[in-house]
PDB file of N, CA and C in Angstrom:
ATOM      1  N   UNK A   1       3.344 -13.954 -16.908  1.00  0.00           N
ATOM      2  CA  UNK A   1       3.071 -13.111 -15.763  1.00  0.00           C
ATOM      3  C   UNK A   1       3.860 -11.810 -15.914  1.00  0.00           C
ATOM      4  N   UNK A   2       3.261 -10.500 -15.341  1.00  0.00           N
ATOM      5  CA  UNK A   2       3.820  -9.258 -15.706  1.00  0.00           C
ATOM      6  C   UNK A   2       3.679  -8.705 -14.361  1.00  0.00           C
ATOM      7  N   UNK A   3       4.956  -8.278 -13.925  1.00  0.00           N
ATOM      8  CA  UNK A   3       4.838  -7.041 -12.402  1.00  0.00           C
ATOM      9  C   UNK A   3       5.516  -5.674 -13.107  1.00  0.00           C
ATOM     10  N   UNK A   4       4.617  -4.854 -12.560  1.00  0.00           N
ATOM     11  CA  UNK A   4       5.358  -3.575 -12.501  1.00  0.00           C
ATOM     12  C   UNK A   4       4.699  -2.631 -11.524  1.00  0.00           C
ATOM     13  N   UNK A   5       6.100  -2.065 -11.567  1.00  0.00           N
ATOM     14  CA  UNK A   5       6.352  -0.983 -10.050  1.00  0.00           C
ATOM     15  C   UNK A   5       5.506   0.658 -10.923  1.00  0.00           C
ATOM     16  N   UNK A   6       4.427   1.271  -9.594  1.00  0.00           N
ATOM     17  CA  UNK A   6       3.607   1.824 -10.413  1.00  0.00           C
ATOM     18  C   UNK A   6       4.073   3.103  -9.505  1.00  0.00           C
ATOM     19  N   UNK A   7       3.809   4.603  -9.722  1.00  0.00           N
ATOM     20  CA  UNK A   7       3.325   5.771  -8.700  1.00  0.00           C
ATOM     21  C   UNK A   7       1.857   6.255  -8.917  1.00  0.00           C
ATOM     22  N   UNK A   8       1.574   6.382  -7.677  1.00  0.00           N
ATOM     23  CA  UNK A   8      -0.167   6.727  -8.073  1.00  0.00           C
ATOM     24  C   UNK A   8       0.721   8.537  -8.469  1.00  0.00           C
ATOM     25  N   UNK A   9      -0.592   8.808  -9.717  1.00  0.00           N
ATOM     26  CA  UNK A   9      -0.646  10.204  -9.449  1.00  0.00           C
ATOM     27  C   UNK A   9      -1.941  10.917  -9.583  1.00  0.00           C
ATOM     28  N   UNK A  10      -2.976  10.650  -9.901  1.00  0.00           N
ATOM     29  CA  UNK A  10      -4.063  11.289  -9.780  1.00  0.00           C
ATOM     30  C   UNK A  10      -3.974  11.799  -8.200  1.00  0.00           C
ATOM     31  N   UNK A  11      -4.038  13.325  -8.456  1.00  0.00           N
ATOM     32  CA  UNK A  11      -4.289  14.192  -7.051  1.00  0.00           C
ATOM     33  C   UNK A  11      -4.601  13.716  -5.645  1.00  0.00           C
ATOM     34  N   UNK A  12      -6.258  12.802  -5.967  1.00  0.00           N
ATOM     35  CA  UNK A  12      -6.879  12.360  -4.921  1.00  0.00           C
ATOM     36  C   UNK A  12      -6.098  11.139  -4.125  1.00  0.00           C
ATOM     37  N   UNK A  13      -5.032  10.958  -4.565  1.00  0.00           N
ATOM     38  CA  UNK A  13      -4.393   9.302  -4.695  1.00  0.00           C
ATOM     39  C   UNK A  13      -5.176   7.996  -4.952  1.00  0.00           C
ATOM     40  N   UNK A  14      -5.217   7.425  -4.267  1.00  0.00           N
ATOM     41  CA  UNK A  14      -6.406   5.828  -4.312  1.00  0.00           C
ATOM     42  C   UNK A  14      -7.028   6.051  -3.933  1.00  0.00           C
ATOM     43  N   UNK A  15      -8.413   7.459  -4.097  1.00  0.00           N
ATOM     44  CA  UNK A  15      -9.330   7.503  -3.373  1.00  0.00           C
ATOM     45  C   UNK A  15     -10.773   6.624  -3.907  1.00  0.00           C
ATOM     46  N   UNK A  16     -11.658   6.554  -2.982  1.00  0.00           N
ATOM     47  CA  UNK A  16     -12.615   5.597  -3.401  1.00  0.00           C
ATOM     48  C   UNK A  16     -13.168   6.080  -5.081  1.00  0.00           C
ATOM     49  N   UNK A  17     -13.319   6.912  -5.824  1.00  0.00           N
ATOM     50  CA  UNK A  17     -13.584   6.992  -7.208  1.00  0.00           C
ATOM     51  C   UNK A  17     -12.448   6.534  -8.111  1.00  0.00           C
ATOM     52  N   UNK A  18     -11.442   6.811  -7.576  1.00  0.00           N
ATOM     53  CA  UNK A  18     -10.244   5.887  -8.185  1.00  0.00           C
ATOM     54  C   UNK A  18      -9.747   4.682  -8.214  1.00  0.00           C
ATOM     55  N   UNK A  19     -10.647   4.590  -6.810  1.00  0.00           N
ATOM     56  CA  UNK A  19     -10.072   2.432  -6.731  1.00  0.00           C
ATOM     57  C   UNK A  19     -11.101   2.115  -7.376  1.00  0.00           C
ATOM     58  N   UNK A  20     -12.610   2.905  -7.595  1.00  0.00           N
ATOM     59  CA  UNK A  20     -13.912   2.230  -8.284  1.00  0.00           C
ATOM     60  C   UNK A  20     -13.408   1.776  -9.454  1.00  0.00           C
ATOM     61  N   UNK A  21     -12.477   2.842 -10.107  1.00  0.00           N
ATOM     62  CA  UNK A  21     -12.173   2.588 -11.659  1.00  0.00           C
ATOM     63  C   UNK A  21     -11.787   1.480 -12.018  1.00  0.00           C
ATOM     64  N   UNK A  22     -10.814   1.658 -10.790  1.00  0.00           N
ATOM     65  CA  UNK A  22      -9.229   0.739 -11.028  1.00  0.00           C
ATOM     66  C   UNK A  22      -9.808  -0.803 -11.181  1.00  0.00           C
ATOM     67  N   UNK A  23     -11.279  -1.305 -10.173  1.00  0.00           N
ATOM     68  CA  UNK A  23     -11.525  -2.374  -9.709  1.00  0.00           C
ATOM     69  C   UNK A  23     -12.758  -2.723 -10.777  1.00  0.00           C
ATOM     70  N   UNK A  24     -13.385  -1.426 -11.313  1.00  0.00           N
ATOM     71  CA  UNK A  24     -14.218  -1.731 -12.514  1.00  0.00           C
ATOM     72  C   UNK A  24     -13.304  -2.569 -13.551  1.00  0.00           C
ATOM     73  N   UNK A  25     -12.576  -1.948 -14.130  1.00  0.00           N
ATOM     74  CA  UNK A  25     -11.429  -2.394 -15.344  1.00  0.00           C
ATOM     75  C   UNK A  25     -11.070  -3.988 -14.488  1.00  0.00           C
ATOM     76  N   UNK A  26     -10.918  -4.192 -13.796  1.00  0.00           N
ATOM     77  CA  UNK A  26     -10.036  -5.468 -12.893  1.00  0.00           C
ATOM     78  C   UNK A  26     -10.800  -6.090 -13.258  1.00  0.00           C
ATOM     79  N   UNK A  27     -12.014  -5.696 -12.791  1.00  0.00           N
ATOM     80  CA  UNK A  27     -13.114  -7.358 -13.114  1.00  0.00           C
ATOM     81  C   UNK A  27     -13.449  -7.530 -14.586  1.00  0.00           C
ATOM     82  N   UNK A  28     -13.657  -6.516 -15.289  1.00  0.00           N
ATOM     83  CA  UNK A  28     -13.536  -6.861 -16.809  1.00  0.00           C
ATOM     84  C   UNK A  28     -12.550  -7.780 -17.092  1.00  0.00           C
ATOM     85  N   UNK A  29     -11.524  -7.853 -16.565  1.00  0.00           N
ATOM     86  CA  UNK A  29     -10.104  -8.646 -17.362  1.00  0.00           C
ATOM     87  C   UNK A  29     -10.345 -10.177 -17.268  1.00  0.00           C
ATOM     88  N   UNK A  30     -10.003 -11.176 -18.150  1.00  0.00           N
ATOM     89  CA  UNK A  30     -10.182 -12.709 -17.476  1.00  0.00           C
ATOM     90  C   UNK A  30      -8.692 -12.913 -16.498  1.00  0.00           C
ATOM     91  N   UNK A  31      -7.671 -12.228 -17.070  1.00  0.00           N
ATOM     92  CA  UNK A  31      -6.440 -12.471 -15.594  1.00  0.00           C
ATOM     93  C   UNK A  31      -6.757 -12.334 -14.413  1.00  0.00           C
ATOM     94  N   UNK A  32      -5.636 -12.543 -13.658  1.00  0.00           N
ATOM     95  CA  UNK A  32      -5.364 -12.404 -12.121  1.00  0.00           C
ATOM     96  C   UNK A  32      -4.747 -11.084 -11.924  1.00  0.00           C
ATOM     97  N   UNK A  33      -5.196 -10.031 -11.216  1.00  0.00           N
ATOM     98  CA  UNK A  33      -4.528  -8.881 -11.288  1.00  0.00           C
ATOM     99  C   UNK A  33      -4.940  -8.803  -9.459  1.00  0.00           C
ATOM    100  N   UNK A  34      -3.331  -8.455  -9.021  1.00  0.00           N
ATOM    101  CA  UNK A  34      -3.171  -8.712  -7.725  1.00  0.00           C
ATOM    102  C   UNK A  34      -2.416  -7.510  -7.617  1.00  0.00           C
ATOM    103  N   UNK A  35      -2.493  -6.765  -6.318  1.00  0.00           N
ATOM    104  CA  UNK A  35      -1.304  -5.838  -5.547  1.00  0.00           C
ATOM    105  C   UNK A  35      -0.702  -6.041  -4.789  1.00  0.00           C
ATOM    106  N   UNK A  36       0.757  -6.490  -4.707  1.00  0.00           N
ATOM    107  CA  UNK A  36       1.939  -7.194  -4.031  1.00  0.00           C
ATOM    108  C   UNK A  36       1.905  -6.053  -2.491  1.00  0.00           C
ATOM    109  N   UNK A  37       1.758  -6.515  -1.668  1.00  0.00           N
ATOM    110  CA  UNK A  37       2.048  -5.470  -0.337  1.00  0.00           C
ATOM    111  C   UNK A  37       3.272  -6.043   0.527  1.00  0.00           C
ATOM    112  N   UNK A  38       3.615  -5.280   1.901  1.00  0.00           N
ATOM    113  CA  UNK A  38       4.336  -6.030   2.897  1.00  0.00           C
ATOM    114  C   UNK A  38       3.816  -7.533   3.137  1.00  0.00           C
ATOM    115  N   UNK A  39       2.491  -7.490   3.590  1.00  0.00           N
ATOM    116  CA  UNK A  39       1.593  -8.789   3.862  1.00  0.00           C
ATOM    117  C   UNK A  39       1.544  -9.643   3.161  1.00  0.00           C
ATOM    118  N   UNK A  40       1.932  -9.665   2.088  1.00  0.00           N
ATOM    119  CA  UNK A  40       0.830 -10.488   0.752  1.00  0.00           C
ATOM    120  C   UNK A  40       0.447  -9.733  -0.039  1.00  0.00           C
ATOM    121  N   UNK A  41      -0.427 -10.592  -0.614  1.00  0.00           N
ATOM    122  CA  UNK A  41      -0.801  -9.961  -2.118  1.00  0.00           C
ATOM    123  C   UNK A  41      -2.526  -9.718  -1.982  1.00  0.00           C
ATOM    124  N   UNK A  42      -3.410  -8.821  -2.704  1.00  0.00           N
ATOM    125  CA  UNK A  42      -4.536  -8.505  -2.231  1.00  0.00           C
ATOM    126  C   UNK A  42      -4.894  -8.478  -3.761  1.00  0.00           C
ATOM    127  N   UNK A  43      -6.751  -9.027  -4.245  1.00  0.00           N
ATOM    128  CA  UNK A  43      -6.785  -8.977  -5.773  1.00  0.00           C
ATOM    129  C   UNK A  43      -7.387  -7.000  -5.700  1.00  0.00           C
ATOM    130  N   UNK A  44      -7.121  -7.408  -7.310  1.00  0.00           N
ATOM    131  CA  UNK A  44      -7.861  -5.825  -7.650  1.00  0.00           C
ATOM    132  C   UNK A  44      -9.065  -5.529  -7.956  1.00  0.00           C
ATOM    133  N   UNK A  45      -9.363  -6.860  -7.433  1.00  0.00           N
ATOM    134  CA  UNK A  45     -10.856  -6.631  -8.050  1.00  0.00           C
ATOM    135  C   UNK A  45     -11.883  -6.938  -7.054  1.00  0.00           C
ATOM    136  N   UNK A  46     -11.223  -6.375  -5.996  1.00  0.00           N
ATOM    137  CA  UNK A  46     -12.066  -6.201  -4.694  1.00  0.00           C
ATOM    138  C   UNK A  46     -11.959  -4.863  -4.094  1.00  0.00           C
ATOM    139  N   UNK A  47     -12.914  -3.799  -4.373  1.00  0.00           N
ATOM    140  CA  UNK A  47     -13.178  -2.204  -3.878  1.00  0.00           C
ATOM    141  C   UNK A  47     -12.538  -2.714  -2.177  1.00  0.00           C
ATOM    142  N   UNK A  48     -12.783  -3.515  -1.651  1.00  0.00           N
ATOM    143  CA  UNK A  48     -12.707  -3.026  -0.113  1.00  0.00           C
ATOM    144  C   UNK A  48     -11.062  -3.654   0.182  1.00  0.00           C
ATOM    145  N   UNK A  49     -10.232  -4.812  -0.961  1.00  0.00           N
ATOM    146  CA  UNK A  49      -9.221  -4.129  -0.433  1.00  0.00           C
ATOM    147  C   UNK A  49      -7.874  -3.404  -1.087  1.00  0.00           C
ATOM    148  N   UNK A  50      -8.615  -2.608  -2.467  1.00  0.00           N
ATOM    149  CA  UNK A  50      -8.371  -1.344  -3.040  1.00  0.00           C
ATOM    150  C   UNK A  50      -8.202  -0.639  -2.370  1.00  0.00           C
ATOM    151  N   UNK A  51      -9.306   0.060  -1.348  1.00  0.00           N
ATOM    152  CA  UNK A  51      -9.610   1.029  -0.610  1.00  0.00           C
ATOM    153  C   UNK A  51      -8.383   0.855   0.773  1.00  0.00           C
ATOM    154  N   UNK A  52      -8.094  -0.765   1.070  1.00  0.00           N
ATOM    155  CA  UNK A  52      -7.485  -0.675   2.300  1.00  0.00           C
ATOM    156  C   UNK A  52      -6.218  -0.208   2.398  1.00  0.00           C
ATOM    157  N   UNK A  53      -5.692  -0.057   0.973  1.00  0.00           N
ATOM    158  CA  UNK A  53      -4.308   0.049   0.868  1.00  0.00           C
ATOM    159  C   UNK A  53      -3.903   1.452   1.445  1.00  0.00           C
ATOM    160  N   UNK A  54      -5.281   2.366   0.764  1.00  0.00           N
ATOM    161  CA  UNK A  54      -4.792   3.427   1.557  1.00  0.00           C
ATOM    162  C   UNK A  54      -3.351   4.313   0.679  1.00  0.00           C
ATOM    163  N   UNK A  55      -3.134   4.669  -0.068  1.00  0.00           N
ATOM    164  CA  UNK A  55      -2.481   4.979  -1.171  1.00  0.00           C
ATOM    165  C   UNK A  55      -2.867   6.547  -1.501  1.00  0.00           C
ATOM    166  N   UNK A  56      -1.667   7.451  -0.909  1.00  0.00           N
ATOM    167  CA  UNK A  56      -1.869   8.923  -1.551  1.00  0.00           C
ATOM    168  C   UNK A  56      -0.850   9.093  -3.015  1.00  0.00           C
ATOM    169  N   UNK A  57      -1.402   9.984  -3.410  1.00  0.00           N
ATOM    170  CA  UNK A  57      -0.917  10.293  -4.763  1.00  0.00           C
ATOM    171  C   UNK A  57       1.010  10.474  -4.317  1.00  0.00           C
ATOM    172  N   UNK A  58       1.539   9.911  -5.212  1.00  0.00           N
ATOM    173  CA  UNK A  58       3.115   9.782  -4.864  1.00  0.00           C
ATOM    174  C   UNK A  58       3.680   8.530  -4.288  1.00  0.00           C
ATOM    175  N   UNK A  59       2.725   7.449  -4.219  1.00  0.00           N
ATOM    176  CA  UNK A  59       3.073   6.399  -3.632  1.00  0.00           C
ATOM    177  C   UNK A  59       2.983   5.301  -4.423  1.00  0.00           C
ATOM    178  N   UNK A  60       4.209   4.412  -4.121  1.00  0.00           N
ATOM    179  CA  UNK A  60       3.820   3.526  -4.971  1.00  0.00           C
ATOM    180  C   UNK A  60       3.252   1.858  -4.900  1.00  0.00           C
ATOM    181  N   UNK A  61       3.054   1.604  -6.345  1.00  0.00           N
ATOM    182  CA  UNK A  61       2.161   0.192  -5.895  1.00  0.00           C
ATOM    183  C   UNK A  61       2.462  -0.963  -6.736  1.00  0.00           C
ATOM    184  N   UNK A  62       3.147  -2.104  -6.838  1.00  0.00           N
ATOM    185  CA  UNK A  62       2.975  -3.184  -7.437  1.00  0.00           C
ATOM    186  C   UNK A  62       2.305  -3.906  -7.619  1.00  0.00           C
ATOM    187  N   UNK A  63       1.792  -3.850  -8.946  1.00  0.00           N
ATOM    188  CA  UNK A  63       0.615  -4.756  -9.619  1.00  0.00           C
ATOM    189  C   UNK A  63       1.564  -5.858 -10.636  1.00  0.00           C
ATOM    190  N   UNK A  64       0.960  -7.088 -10.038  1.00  0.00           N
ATOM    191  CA  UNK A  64       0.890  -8.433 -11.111  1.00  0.00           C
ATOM    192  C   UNK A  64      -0.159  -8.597 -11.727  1.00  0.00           C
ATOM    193  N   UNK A  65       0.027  -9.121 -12.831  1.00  0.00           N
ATOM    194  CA  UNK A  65      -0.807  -9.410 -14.186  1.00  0.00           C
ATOM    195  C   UNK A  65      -0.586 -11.132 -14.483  1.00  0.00           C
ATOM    196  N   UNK A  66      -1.449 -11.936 -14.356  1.00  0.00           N
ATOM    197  CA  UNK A  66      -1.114 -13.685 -14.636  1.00  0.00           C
ATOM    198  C   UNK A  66      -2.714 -13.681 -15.251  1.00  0.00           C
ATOM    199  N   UNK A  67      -2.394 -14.001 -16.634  1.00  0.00           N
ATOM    200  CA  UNK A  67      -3.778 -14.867 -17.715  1.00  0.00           C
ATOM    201  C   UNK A  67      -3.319 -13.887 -18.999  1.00  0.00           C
ATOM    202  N   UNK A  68      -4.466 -14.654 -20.015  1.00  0.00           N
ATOM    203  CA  UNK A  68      -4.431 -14.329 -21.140  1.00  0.00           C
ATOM    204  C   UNK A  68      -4.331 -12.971 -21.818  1.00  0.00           C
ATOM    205  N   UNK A  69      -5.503 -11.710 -20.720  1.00  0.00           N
ATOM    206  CA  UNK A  69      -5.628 -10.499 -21.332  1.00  0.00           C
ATOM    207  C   UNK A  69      -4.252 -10.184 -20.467  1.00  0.00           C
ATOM    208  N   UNK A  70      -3.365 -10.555 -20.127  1.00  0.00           N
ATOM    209  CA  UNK A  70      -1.994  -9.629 -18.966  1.00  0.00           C
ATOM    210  C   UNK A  70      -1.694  -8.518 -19.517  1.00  0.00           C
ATOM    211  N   UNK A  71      -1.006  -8.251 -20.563  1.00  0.00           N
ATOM    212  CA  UNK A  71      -0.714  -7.160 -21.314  1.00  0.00           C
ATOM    213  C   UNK A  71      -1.333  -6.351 -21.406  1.00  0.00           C
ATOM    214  N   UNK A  72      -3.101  -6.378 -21.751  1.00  0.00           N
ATOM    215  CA  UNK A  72      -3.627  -5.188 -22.004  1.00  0.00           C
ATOM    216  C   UNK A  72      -4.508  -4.849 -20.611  1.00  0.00           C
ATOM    217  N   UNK A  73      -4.322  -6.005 -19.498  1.00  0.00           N
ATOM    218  CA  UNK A  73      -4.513  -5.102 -18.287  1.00  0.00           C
ATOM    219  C   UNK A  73      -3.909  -4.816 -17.822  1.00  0.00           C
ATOM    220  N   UNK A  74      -2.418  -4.521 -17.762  1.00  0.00           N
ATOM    221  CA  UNK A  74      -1.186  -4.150 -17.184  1.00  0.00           C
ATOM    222  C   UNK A  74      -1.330  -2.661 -17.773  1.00  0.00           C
ATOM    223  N   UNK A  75      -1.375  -2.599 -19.038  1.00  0.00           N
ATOM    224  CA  UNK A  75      -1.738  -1.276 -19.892  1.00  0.00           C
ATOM    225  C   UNK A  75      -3.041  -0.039 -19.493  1.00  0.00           C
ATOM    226  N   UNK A  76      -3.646  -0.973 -18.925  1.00  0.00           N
ATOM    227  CA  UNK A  76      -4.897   0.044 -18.532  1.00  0.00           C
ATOM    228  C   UNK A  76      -4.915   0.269 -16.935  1.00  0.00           C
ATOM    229  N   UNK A  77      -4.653  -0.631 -15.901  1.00  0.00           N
ATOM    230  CA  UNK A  77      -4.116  -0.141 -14.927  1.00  0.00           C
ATOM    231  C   UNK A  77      -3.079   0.786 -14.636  1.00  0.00           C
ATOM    232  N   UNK A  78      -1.712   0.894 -15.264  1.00  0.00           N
ATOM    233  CA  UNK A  78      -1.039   1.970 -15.507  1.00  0.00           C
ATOM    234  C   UNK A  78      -1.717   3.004 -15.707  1.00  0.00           C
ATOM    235  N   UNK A  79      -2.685   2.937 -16.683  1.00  0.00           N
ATOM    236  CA  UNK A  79      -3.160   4.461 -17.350  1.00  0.00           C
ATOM    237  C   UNK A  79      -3.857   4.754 -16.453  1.00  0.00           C
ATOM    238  N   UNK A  80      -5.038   3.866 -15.744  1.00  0.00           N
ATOM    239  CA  UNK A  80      -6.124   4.458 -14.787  1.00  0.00           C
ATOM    240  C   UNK A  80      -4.945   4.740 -13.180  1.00  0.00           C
ATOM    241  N   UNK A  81      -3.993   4.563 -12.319  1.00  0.00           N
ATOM    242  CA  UNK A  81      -3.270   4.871 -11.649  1.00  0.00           C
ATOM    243  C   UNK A  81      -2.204   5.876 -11.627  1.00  0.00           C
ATOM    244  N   UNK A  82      -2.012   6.169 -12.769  1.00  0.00           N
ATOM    245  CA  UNK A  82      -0.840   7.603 -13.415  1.00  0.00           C
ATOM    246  C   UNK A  82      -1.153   8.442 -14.197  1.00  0.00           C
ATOM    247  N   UNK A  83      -2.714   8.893 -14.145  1.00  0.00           N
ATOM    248  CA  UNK A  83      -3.016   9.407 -15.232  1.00  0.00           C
ATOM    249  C   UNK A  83      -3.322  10.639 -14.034  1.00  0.00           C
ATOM    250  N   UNK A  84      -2.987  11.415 -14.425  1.00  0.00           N
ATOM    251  CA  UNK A  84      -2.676  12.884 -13.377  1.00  0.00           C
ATOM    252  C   UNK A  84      -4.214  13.637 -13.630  1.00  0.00           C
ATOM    253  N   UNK A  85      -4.843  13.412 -14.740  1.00  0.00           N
ATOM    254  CA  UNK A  85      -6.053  14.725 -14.987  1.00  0.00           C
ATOM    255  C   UNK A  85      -7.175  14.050 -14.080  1.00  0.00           C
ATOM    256  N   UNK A  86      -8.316  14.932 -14.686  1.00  0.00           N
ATOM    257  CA  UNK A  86      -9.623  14.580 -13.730  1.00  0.00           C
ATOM    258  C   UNK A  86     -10.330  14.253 -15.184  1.00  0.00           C
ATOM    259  N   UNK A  87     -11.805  12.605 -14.854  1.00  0.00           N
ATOM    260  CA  UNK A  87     -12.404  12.568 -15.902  1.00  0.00           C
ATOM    261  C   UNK A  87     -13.316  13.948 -16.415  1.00  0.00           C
TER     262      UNK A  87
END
């Protein structure tokens, strides 16, 4: 299992084209990729509660990684959440 402490920085923050990404890549993965909140934990591979988090650019977010691909979705969530340019 892998956690790490993330900052959004793409401009828009977690806006809905950015959680699309984030939650496209999620469901590709065979792991568990979850976002640790006050509440609980919410998966990533649900757009609606991507979207609920509500996340402007500068904020940050803890993602867990539990299964086989962990590593290389820990790797691509980072990149799609801190990647500052526009596609």
């Amino acid at each position: 299992m892998l956690k790490k402490t993330l900052i959004i920085r793409p401009a828009e923050g977690l806006s809905p084209r950015v959680a699309a990404r984030v939650v496209r890549h999620a469901q590709s993965c065979a792991c568990r990729l979850e976002c640790v909140t006050p509440s609980g934990q919410i998966s990533m591979k649900s757009l609606m509660a991507v979207l609920s988090l509500g996340l402007g650019c500068g904020n940050a977010i803890t993602i867990v990684a539990d299964g086989e691909d962990e590593a290389a979705a820990m790797d691509a969530m980072e990149a799609l959440l801190t990647d500052e340019g526009e596609e």
